[in-house]
PDB file of N, CA and C in Angstrom:
ATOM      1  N   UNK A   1     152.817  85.770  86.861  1.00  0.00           N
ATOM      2  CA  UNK A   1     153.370  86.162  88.142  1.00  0.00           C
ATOM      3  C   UNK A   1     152.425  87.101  88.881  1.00  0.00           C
ATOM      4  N   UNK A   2     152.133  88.193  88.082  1.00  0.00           N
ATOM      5  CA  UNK A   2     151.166  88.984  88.756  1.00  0.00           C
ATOM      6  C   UNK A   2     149.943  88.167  89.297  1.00  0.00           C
ATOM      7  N   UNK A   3     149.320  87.643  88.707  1.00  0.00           N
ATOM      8  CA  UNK A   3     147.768  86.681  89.323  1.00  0.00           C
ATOM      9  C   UNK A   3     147.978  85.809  90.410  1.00  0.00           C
ATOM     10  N   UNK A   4     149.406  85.429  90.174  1.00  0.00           N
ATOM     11  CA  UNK A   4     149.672  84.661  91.585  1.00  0.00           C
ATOM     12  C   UNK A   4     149.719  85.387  92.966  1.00  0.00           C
ATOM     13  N   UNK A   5     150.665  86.760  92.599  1.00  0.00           N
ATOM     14  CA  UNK A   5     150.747  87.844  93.462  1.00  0.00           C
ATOM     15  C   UNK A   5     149.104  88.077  93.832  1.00  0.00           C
ATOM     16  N   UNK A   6     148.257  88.324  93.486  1.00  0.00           N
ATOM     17  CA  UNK A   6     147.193  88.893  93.713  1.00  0.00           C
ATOM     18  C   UNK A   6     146.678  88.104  94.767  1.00  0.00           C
ATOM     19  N   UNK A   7     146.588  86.472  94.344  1.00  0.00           N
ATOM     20  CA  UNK A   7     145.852  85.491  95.007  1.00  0.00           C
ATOM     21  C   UNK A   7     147.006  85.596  96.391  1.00  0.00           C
ATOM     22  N   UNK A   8     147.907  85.688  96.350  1.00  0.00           N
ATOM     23  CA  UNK A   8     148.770  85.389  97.723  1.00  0.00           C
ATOM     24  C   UNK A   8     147.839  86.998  98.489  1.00  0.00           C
ATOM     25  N   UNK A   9     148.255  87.838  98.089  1.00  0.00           N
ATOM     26  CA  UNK A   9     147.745  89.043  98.959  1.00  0.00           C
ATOM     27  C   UNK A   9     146.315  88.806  99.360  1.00  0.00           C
ATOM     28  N   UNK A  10     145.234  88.509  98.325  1.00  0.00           N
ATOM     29  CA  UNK A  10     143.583  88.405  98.824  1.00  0.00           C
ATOM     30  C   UNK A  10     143.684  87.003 100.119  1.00  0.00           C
ATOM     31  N   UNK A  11     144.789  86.217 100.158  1.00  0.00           N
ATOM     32  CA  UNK A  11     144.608  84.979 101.159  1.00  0.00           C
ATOM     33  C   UNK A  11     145.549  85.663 102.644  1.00  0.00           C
ATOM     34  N   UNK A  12     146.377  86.819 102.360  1.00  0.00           N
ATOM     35  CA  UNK A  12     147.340  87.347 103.376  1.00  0.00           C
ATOM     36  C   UNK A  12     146.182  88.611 103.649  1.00  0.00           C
ATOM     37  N   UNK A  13     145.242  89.125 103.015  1.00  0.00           N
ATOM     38  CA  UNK A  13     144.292  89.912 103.225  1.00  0.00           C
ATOM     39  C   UNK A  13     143.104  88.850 104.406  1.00  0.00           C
ATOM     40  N   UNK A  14     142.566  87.908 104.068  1.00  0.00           N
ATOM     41  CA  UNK A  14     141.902  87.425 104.313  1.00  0.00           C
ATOM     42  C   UNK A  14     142.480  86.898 105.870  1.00  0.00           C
ATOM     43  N   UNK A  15     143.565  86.601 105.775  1.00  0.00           N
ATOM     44  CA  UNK A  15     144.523  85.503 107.573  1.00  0.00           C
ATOM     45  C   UNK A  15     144.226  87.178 107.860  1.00  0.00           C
ATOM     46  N   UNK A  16     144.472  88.439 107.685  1.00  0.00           N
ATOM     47  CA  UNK A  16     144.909  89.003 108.776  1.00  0.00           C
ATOM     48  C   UNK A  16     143.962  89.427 109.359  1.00  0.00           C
ATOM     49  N   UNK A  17     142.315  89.792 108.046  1.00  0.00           N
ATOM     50  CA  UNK A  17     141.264  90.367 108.760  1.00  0.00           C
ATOM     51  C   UNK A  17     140.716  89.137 109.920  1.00  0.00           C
ATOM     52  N   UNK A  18     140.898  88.177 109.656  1.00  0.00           N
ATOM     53  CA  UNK A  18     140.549  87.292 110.601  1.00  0.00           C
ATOM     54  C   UNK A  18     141.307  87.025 112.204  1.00  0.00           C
ATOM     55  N   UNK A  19     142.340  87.422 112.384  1.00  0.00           N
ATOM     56  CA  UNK A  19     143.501  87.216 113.415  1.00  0.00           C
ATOM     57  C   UNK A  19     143.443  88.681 114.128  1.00  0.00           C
ATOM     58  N   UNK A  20     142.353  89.767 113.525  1.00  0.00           N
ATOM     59  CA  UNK A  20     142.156  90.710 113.970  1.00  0.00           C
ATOM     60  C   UNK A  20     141.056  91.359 114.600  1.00  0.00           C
ATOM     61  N   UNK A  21     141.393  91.578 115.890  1.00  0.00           N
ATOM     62  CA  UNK A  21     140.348  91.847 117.078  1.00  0.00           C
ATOM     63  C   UNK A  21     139.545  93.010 116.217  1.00  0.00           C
ATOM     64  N   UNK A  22     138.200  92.848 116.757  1.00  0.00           N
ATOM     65  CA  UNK A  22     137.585  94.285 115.644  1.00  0.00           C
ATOM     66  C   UNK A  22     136.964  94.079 114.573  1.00  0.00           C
ATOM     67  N   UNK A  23     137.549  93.381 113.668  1.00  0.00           N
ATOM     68  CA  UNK A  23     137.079  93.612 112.561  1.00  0.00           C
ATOM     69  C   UNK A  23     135.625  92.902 112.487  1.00  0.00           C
ATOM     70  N   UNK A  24     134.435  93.503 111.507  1.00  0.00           N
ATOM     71  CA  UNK A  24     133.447  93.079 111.469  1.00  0.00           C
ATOM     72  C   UNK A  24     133.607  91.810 110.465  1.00  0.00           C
ATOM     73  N   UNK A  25     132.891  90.987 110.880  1.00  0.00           N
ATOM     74  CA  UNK A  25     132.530  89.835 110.041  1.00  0.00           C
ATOM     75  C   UNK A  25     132.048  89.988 108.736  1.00  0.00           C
ATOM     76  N   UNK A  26     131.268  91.157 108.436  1.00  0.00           N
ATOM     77  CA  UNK A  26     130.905  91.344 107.042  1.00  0.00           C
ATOM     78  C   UNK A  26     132.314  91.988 106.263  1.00  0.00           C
ATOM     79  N   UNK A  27     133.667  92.517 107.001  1.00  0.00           N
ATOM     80  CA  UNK A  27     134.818  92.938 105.680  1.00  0.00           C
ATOM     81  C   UNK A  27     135.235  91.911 105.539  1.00  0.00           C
ATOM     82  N   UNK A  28     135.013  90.337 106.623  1.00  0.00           N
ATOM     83  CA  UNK A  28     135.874  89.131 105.835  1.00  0.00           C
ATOM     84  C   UNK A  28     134.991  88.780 104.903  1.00  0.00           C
ATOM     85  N   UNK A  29     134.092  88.828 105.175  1.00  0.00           N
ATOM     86  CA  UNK A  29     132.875  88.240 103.794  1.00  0.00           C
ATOM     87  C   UNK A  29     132.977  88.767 102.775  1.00  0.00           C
ATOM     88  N   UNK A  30     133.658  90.139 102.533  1.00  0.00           N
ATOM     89  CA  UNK A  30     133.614  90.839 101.366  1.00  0.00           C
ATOM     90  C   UNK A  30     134.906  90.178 100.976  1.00  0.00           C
ATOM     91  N   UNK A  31     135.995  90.076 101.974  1.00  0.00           N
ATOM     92  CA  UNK A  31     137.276  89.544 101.576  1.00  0.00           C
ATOM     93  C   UNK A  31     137.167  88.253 100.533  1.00  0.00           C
ATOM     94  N   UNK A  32     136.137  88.031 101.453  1.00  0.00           N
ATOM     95  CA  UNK A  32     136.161  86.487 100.350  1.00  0.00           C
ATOM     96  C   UNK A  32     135.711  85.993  99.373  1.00  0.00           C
ATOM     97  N   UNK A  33     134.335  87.567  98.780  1.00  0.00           N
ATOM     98  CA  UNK A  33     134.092  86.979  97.825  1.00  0.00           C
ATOM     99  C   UNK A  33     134.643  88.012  96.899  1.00  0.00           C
ATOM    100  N   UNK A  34     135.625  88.799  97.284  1.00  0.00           N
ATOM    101  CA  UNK A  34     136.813  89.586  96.316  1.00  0.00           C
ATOM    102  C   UNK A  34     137.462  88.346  96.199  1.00  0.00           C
ATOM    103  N   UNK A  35     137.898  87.335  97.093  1.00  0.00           N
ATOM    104  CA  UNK A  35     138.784  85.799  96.407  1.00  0.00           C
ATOM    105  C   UNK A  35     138.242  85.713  95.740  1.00  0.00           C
ATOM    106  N   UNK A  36     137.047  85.063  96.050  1.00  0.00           N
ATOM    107  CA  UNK A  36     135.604  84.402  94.468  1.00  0.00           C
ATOM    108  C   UNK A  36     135.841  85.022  92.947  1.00  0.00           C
ATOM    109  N   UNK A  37     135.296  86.105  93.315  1.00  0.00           N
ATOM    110  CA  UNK A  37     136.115  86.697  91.772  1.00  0.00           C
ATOM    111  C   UNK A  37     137.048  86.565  91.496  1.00  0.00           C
ATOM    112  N   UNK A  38     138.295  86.917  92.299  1.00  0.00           N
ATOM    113  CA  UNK A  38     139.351  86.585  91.460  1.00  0.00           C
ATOM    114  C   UNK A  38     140.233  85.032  91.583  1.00  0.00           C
ATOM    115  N   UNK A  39     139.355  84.152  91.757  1.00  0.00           N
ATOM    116  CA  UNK A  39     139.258  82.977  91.312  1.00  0.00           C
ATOM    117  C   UNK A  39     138.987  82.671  89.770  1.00  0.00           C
ATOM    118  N   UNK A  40     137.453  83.403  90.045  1.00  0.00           N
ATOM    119  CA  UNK A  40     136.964  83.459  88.570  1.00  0.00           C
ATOM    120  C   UNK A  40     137.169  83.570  87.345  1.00  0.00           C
ATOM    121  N   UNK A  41     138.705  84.750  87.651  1.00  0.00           N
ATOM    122  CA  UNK A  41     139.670  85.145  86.635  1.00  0.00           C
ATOM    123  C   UNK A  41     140.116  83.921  85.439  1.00  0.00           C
ATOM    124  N   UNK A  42     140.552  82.841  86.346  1.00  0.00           N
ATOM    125  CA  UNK A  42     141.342  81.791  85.353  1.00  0.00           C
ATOM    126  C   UNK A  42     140.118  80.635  85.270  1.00  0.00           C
ATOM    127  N   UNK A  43     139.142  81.035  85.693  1.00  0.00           N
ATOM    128  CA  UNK A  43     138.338  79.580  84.611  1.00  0.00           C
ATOM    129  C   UNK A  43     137.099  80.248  83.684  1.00  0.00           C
ATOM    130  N   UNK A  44     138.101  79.797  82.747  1.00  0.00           N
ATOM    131  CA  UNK A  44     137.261  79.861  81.508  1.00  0.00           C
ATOM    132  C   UNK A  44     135.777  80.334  81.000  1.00  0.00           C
ATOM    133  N   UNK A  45     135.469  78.880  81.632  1.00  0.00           N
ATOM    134  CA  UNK A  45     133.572  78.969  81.923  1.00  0.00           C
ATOM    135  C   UNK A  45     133.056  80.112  82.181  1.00  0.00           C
ATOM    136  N   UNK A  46     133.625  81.312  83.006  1.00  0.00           N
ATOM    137  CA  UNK A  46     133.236  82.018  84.141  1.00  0.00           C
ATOM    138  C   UNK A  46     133.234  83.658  83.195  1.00  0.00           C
ATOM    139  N   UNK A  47     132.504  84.201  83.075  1.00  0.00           N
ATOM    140  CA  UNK A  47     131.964  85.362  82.142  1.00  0.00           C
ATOM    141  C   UNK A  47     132.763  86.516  83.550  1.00  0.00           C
ATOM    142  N   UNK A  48     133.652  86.842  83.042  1.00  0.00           N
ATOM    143  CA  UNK A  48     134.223  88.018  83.826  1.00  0.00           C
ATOM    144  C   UNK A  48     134.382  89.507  83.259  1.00  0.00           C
ATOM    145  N   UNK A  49     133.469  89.671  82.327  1.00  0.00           N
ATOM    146  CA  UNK A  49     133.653  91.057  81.724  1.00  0.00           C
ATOM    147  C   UNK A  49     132.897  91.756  82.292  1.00  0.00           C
ATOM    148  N   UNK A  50     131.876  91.631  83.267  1.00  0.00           N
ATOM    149  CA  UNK A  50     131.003  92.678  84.439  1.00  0.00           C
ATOM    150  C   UNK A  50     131.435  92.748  85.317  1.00  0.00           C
ATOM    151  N   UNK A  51     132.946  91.961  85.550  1.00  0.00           N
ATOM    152  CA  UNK A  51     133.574  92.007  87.141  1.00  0.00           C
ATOM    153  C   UNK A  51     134.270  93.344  87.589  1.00  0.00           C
ATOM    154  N   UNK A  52     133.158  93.117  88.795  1.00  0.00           N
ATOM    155  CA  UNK A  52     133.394  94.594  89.649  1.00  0.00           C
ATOM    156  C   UNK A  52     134.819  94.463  90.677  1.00  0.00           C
ATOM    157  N   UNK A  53     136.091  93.391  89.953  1.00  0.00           N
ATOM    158  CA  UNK A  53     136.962  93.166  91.444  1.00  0.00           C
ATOM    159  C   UNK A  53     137.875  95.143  91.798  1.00  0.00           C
ATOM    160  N   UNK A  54     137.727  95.686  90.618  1.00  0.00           N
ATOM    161  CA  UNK A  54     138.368  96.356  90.971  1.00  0.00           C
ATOM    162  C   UNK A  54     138.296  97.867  91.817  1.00  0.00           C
ATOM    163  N   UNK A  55     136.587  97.918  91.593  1.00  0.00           N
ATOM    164  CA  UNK A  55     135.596  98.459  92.829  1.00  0.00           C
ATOM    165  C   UNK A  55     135.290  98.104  93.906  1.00  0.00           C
ATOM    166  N   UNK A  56     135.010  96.634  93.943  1.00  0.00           N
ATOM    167  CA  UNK A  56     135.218  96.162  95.432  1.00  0.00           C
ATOM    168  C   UNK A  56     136.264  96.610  95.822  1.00  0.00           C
ATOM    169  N   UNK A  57     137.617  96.148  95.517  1.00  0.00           N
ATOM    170  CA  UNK A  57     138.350  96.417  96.257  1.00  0.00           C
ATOM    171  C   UNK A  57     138.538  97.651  96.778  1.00  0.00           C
ATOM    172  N   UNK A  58     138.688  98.761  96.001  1.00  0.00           N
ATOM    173  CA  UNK A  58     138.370 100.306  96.033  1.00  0.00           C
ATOM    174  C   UNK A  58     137.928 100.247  97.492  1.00  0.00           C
ATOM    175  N   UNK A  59     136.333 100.111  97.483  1.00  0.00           N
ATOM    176  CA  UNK A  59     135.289  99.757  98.196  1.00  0.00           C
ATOM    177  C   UNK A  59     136.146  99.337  99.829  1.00  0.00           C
ATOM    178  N   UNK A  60     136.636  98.290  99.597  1.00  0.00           N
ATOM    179  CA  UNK A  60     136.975  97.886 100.859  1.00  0.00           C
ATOM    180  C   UNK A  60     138.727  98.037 101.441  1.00  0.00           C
ATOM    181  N   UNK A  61     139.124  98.908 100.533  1.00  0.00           N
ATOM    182  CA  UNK A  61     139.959  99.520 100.990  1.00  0.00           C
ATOM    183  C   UNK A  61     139.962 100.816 101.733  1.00  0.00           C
ATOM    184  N   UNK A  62     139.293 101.446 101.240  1.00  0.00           N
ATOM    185  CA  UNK A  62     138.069 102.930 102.087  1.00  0.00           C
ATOM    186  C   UNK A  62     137.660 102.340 103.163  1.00  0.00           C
ATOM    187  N   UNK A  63     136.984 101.528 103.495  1.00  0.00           N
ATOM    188  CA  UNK A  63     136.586 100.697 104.513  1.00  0.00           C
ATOM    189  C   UNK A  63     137.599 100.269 106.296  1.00  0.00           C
ATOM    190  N   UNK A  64     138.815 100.402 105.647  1.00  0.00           N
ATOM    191  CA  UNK A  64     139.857  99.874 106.621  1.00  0.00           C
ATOM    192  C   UNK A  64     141.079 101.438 106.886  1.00  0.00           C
ATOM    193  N   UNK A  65     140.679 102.432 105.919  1.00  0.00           N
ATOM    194  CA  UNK A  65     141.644 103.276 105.676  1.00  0.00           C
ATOM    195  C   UNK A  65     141.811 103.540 107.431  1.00  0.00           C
ATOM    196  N   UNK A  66     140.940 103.712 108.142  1.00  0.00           N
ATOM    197  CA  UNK A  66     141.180 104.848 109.899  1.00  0.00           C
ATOM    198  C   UNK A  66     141.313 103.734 110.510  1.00  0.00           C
ATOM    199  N   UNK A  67     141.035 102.315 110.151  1.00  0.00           N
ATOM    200  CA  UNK A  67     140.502 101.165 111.706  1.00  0.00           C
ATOM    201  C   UNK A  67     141.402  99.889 111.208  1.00  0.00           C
ATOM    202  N   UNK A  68     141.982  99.427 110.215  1.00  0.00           N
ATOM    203  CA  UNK A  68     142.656  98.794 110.050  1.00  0.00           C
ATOM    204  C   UNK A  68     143.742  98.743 108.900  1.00  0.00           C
ATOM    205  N   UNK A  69     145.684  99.389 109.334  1.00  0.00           N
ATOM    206  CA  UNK A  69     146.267  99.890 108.680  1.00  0.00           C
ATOM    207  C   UNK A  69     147.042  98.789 107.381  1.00  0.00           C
ATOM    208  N   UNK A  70     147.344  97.729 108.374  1.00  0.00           N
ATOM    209  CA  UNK A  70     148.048  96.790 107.640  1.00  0.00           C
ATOM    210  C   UNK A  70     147.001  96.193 106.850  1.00  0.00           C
ATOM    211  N   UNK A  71     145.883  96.142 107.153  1.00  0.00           N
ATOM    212  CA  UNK A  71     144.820  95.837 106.144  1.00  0.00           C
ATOM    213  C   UNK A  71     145.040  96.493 104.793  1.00  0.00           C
ATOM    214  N   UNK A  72     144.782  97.634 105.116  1.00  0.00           N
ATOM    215  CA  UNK A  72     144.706  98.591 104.576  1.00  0.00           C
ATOM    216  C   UNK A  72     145.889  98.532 102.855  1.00  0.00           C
ATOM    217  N   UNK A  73     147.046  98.324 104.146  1.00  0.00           N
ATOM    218  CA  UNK A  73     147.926  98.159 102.884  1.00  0.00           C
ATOM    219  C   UNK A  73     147.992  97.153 102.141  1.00  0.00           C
ATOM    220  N   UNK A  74     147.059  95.948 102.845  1.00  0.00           N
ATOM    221  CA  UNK A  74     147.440  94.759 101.814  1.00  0.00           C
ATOM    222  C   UNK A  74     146.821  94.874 100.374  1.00  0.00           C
ATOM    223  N   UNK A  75     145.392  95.255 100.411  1.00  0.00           N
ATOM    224  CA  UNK A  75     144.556  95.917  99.909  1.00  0.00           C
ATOM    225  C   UNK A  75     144.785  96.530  98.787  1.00  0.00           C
ATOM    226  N   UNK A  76     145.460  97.851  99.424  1.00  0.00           N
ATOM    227  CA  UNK A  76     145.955  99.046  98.032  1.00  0.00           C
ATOM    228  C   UNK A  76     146.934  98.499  97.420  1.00  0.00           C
ATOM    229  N   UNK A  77     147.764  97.417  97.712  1.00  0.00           N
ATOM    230  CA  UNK A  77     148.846  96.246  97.000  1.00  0.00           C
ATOM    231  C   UNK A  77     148.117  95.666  96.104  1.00  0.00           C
ATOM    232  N   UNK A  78     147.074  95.015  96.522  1.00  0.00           N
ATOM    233  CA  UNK A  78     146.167  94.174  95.682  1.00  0.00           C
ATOM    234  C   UNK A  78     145.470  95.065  94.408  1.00  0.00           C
ATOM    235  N   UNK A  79     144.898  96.282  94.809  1.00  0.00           N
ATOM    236  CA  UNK A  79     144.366  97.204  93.619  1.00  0.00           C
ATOM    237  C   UNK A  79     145.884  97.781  92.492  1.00  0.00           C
ATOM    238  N   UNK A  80     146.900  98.210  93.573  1.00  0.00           N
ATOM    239  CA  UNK A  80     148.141  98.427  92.414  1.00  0.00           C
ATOM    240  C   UNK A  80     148.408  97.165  91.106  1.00  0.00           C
ATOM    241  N   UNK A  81     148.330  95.914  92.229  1.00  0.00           N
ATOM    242  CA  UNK A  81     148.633  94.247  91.365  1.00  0.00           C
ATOM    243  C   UNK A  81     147.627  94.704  89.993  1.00  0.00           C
ATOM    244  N   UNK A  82     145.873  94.898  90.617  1.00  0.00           N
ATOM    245  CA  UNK A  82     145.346  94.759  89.521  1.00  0.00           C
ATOM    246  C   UNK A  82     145.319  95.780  88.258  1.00  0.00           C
ATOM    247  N   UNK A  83     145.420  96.267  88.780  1.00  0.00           N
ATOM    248  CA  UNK A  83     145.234  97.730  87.742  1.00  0.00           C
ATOM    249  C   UNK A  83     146.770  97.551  86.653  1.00  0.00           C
ATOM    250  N   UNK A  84     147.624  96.873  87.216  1.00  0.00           N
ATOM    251  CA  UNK A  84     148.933  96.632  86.383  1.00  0.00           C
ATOM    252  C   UNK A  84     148.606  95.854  85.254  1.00  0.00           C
ATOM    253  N   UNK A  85     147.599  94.413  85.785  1.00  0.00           N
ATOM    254  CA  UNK A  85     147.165  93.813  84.682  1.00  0.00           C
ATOM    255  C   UNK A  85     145.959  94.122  83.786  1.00  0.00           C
ATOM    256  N   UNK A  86     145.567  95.187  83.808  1.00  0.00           N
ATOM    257  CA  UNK A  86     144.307  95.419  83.337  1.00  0.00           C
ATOM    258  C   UNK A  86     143.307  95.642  83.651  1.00  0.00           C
ATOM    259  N   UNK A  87     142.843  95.113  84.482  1.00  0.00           N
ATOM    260  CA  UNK A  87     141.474  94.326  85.132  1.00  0.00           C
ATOM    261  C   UNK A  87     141.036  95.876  86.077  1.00  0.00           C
TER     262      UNK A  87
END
């Protein structure tokens, strides 16, 4: 349940930085390859024990704290999600 939660918020993270006047093109790029990783999570193949998702996010939650709020919160949702599971 939680991983699903995560992926819904990084894709409700991702619609809003985009639908939003302002925002620089490089926080959706980060948005998306915070998806990438945590894509990465469930396949196998994919060596995730150096994954930085939970600094990025950090990272780009600092980023939106003064200039974008609802961002903001989707964000610190997404770091609460992860930190619940471990990661």
């Amino acid at each position: 349940m939680s991983e699903q939660r995560i992926k819904e918020l990084i894709n409700e993270l991702i619609k809003e930085l985009e639908s939003t006047d302002g925002v620089a093109e490089e926080a959706v790029s980060v948005a998306r390859q915070l998806e990438g990783k945590i894509d990465d999570l469930d396949n196998p193949e994919v060596d995730t024990s150096q994954t930085t998702i939970l600094d990025d996010a950090i990272a780009l939650e600092a980023s939106f704290a003064a200039s974008h709020p609802v961002a903001e919160k989707l964000i610190r949702e997404l770091i609460n999600t992860l930190s619940r599971i471990g990661i």
